[in-house]
PDB file of N, CA and C in Angstrom:
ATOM      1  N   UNK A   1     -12.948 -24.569  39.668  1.00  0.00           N
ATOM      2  CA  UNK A   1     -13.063 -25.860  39.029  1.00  0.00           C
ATOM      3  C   UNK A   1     -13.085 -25.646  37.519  1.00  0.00           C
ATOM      4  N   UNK A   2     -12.561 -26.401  37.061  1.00  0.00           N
ATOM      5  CA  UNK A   2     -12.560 -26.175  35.420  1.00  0.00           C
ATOM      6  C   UNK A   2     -13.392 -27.333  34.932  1.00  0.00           C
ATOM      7  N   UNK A   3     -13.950 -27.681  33.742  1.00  0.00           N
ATOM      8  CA  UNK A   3     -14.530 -28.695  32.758  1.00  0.00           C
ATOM      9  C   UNK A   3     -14.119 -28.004  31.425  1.00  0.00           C
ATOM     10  N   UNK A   4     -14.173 -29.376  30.411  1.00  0.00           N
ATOM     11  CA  UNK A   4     -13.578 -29.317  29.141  1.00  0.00           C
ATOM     12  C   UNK A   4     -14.791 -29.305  28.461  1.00  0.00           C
ATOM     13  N   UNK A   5     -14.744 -27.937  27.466  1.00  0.00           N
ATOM     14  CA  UNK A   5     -15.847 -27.360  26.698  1.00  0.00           C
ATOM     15  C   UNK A   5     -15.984 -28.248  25.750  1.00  0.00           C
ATOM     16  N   UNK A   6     -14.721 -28.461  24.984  1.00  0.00           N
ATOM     17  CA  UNK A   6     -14.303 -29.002  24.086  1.00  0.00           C
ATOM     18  C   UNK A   6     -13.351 -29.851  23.640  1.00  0.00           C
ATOM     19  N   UNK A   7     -13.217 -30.650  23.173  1.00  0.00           N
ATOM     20  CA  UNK A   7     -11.540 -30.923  22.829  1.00  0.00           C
ATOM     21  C   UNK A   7     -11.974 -32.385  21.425  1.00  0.00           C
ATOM     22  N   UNK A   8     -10.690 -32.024  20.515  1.00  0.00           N
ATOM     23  CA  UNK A   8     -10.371 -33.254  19.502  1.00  0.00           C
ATOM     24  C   UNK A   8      -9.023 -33.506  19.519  1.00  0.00           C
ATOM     25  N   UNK A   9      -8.798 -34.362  18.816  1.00  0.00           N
ATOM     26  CA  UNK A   9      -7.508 -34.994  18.714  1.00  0.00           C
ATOM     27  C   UNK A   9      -7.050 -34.655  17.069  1.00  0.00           C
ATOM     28  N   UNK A  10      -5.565 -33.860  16.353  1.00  0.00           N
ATOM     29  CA  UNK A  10      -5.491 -34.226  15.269  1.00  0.00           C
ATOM     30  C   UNK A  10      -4.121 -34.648  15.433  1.00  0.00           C
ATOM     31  N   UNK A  11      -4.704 -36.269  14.258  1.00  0.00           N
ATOM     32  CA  UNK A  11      -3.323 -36.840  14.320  1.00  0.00           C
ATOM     33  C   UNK A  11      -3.248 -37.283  12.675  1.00  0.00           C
ATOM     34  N   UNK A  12      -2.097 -37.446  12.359  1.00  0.00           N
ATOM     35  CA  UNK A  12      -1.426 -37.814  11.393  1.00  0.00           C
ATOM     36  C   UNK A  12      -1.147 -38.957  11.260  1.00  0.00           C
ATOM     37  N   UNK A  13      -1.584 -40.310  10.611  1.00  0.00           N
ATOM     38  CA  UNK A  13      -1.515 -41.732  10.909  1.00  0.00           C
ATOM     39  C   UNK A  13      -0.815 -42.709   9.588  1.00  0.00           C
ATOM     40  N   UNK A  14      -0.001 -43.150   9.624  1.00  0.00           N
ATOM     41  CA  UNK A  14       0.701 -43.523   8.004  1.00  0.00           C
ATOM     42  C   UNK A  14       0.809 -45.474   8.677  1.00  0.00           C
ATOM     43  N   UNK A  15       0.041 -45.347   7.946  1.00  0.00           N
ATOM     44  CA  UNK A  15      -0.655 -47.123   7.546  1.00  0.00           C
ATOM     45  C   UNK A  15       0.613 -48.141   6.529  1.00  0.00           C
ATOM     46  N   UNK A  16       1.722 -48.366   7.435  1.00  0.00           N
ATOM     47  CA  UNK A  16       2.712 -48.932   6.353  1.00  0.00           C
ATOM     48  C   UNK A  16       2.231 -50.593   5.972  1.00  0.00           C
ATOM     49  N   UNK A  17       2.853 -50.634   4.751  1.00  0.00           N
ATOM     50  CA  UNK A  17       2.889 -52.407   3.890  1.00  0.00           C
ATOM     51  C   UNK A  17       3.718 -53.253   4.909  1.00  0.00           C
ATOM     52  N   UNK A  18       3.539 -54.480   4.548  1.00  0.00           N
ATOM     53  CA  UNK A  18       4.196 -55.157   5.759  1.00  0.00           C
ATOM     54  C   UNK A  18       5.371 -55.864   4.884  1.00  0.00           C
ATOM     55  N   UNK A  19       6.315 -55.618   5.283  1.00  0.00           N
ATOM     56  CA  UNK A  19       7.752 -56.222   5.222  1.00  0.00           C
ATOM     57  C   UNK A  19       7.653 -57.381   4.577  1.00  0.00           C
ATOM     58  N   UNK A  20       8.248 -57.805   3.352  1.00  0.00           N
ATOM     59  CA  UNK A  20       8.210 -59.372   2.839  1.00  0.00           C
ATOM     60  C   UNK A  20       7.313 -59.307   2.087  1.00  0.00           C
ATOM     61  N   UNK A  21       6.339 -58.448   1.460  1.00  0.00           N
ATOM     62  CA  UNK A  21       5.006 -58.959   0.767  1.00  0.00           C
ATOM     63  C   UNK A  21       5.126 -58.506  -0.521  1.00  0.00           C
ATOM     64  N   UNK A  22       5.089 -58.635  -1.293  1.00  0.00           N
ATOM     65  CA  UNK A  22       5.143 -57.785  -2.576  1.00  0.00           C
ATOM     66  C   UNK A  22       4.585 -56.864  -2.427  1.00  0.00           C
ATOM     67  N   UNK A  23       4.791 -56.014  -3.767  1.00  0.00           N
ATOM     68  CA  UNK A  23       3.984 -54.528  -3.639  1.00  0.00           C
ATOM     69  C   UNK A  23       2.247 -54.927  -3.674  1.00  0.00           C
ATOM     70  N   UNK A  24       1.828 -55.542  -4.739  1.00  0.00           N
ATOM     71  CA  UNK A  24       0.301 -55.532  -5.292  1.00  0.00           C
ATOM     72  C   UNK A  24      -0.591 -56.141  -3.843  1.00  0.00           C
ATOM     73  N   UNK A  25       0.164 -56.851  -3.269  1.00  0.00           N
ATOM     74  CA  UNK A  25      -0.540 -57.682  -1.992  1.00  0.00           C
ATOM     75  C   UNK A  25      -0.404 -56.929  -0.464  1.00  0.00           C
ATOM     76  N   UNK A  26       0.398 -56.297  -0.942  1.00  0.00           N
ATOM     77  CA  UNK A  26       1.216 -54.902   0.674  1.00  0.00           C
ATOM     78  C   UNK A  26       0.060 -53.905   0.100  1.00  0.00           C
ATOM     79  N   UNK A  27      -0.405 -53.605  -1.058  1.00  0.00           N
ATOM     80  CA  UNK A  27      -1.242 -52.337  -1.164  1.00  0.00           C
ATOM     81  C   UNK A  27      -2.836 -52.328  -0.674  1.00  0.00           C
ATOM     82  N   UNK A  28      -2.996 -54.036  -1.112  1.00  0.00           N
ATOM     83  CA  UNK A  28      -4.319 -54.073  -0.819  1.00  0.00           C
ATOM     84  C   UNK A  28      -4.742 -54.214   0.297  1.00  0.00           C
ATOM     85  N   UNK A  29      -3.748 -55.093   1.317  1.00  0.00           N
ATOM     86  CA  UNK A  29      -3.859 -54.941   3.051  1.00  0.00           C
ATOM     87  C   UNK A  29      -3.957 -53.316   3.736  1.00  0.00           C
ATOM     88  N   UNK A  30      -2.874 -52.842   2.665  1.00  0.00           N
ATOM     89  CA  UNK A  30      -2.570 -51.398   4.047  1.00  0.00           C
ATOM     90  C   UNK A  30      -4.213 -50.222   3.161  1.00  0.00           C
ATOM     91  N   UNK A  31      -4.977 -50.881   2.151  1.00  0.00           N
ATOM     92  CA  UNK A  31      -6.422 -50.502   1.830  1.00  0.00           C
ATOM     93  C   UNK A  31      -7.351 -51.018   2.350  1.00  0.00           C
ATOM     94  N   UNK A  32      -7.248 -52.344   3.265  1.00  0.00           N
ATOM     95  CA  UNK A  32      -7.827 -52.747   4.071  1.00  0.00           C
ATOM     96  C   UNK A  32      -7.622 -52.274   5.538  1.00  0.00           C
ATOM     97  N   UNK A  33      -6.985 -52.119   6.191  1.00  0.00           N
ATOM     98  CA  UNK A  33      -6.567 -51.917   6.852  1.00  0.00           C
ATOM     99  C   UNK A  33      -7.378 -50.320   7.454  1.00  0.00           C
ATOM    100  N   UNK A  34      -6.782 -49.387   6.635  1.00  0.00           N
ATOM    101  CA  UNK A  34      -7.354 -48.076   6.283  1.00  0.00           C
ATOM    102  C   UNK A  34      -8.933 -48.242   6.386  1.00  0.00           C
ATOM    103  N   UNK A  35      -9.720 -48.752   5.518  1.00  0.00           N
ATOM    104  CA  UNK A  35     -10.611 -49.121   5.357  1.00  0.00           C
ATOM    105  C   UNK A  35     -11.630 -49.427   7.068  1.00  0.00           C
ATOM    106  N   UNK A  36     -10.686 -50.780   7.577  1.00  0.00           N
ATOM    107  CA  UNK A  36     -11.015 -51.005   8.918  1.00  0.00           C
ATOM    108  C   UNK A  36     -10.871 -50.264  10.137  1.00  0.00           C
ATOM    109  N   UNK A  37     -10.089 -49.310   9.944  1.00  0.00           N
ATOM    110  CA  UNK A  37      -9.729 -48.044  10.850  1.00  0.00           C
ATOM    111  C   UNK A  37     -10.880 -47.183  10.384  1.00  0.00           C
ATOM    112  N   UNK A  38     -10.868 -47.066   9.696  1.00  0.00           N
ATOM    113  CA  UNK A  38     -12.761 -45.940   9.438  1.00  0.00           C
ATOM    114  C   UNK A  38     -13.822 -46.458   9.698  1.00  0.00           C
ATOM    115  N   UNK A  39     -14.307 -48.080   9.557  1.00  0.00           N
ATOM    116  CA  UNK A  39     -15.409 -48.739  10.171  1.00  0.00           C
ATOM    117  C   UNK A  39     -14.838 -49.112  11.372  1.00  0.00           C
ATOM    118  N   UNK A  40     -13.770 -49.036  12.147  1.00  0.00           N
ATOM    119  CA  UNK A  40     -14.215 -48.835  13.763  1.00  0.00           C
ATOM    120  C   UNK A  40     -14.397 -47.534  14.344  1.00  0.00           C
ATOM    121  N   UNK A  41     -14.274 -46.473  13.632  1.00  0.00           N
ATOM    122  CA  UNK A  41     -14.608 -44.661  14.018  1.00  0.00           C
ATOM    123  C   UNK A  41     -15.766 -45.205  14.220  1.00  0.00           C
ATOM    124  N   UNK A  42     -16.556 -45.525  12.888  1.00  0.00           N
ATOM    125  CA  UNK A  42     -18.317 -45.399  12.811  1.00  0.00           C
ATOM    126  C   UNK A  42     -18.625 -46.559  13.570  1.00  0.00           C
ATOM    127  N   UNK A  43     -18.642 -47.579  13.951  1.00  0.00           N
ATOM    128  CA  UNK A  43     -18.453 -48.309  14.603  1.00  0.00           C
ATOM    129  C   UNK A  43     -18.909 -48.215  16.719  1.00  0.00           C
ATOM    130  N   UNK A  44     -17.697 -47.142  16.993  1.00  0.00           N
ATOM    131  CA  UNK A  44     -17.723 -46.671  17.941  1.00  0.00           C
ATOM    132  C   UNK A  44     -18.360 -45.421  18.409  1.00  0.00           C
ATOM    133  N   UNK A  45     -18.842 -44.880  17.244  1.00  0.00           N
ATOM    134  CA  UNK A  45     -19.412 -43.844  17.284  1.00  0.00           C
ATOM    135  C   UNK A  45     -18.507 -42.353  17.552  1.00  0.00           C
ATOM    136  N   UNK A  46     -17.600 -42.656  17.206  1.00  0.00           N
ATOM    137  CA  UNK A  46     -16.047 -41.746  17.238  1.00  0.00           C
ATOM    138  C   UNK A  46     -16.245 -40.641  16.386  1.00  0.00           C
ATOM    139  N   UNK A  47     -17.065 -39.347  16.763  1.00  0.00           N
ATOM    140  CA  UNK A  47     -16.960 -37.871  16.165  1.00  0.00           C
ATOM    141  C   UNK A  47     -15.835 -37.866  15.059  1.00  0.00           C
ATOM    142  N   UNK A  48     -15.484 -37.834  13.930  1.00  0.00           N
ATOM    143  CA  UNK A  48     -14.026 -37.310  13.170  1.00  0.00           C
ATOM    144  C   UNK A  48     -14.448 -36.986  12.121  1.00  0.00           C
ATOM    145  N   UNK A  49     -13.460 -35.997  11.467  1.00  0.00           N
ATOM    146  CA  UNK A  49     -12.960 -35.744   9.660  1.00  0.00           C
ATOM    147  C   UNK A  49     -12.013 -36.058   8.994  1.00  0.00           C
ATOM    148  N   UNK A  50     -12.185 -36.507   8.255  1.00  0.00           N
ATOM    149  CA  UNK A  50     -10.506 -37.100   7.504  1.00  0.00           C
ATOM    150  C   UNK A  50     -10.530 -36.028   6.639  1.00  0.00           C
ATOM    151  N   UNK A  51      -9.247 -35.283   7.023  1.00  0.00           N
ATOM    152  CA  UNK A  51      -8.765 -33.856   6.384  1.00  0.00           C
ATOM    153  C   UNK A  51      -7.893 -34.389   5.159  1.00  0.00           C
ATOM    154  N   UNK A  52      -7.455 -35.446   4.957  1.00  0.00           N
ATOM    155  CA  UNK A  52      -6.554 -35.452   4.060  1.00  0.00           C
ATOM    156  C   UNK A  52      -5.903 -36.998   3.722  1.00  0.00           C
ATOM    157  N   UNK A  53      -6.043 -37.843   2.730  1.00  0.00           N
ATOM    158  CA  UNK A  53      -5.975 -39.277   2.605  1.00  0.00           C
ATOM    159  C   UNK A  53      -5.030 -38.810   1.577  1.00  0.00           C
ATOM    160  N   UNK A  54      -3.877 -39.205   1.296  1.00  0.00           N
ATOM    161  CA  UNK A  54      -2.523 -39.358   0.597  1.00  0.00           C
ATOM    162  C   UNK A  54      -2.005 -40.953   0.607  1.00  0.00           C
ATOM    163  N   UNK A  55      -2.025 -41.582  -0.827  1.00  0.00           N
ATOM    164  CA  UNK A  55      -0.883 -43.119  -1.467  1.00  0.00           C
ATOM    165  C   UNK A  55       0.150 -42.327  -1.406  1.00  0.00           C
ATOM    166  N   UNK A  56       1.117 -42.645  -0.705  1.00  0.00           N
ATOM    167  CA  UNK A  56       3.142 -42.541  -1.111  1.00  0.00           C
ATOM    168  C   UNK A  56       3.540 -43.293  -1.607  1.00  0.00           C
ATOM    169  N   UNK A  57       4.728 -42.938  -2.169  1.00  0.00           N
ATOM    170  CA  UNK A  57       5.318 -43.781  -2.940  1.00  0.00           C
ATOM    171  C   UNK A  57       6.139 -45.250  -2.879  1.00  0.00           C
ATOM    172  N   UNK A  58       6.078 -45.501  -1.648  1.00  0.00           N
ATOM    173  CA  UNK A  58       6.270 -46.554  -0.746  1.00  0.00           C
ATOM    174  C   UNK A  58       5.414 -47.605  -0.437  1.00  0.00           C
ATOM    175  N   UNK A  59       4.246 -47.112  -1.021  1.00  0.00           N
ATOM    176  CA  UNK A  59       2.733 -48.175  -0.877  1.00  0.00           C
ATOM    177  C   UNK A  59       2.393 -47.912   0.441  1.00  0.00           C
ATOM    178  N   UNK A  60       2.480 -46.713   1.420  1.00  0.00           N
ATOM    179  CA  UNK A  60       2.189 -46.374   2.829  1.00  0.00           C
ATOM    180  C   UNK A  60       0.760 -45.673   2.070  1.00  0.00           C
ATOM    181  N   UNK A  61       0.070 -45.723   3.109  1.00  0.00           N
ATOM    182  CA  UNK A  61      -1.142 -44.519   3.634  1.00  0.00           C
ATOM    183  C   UNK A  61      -1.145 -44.037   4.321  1.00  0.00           C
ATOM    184  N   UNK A  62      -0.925 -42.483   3.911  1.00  0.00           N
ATOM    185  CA  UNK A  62      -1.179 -41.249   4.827  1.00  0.00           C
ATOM    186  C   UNK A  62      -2.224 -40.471   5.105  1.00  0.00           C
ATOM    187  N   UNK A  63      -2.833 -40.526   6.469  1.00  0.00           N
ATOM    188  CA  UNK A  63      -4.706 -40.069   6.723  1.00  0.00           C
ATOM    189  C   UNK A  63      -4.636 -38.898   7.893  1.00  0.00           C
ATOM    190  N   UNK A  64      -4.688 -37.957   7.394  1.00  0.00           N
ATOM    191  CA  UNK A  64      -4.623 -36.721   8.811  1.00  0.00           C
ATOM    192  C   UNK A  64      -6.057 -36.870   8.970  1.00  0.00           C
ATOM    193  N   UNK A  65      -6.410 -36.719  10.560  1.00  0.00           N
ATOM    194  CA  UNK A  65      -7.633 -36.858  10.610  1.00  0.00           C
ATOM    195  C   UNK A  65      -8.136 -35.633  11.542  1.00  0.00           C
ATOM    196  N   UNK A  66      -8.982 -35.149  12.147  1.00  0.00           N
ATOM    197  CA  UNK A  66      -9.828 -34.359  13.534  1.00  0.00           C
ATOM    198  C   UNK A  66     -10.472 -35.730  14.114  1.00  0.00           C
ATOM    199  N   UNK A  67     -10.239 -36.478  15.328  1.00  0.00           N
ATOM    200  CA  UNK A  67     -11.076 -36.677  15.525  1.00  0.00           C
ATOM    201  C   UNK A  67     -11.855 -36.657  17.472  1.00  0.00           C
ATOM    202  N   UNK A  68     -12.551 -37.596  17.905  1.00  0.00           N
ATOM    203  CA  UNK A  68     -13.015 -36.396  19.109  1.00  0.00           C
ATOM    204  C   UNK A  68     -12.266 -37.444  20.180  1.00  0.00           C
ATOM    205  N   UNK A  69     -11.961 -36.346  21.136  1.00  0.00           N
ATOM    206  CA  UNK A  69     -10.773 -37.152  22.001  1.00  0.00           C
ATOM    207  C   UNK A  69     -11.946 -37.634  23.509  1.00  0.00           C
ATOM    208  N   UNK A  70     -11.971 -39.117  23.334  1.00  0.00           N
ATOM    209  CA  UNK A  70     -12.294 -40.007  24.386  1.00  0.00           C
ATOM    210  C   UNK A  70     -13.836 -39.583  24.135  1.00  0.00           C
ATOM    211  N   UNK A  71     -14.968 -39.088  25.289  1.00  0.00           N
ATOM    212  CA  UNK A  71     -16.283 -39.046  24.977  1.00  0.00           C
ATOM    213  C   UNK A  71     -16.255 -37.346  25.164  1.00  0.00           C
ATOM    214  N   UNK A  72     -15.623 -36.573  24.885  1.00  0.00           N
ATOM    215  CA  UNK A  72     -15.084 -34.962  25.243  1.00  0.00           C
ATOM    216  C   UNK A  72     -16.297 -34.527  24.106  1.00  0.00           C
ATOM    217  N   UNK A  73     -17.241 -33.397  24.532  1.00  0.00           N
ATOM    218  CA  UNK A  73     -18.268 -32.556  23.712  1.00  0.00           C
ATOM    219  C   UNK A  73     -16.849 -31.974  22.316  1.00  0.00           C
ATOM    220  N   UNK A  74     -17.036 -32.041  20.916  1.00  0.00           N
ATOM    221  CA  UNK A  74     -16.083 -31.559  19.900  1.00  0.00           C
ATOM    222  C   UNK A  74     -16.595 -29.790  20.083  1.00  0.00           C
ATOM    223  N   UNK A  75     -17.267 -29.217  20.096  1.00  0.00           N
ATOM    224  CA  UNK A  75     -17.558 -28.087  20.085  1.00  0.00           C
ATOM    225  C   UNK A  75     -17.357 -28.188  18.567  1.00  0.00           C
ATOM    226  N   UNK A  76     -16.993 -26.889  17.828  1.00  0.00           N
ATOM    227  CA  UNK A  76     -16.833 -26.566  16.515  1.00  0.00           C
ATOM    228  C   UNK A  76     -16.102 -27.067  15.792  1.00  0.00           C
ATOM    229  N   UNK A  77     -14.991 -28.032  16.223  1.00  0.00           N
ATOM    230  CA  UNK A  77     -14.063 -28.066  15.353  1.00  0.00           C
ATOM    231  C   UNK A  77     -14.015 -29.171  14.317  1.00  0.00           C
ATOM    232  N   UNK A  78     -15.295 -29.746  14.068  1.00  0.00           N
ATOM    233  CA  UNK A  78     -15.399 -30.537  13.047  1.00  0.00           C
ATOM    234  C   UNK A  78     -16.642 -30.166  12.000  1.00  0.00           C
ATOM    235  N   UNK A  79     -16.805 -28.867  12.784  1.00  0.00           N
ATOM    236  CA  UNK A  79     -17.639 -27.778  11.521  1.00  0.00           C
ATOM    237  C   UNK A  79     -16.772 -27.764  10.038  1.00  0.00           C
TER     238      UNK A  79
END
């Protein structure tokens, strides 16, 4: 029989502007947005690290994250 010691999820997540909006009003949604994706982690009580938050030049947000997959023990990897 096996059980899972450990396990996370890393994913790479790019938060695009929405089509039709200007730039100044597309930036502040896809900062909201972002924003609301991190208060439902804490929220849910969702183990993660945000390894890396990048603006492109497109007005996208780019957020690599660790975070813990379903209710799975993380073991180390958000040491």
């Amino acid at each position: 029989m096996k059980r899972v010691q450990a396990a996370c999820i890393c994913q790479t997540l790019r938060f695009l502007p929405k089509e039709g909006w200007n730039r100044s009003e597309s930036a502040v949604l896809v900062r909201q947005e972002v924003e609301q994706y991190k208060k439902n982690l804490e929220r849910y009580h969702i183990l993660h690290r945000i390894v890396e938050e990048q603006e492109q030049p497109d007005g996208s947000i780019l957020v690599k994250i660790i975070r813990q997959y379903n209710a799975s023990p993380v073991g180390n990897y958000l040491d």
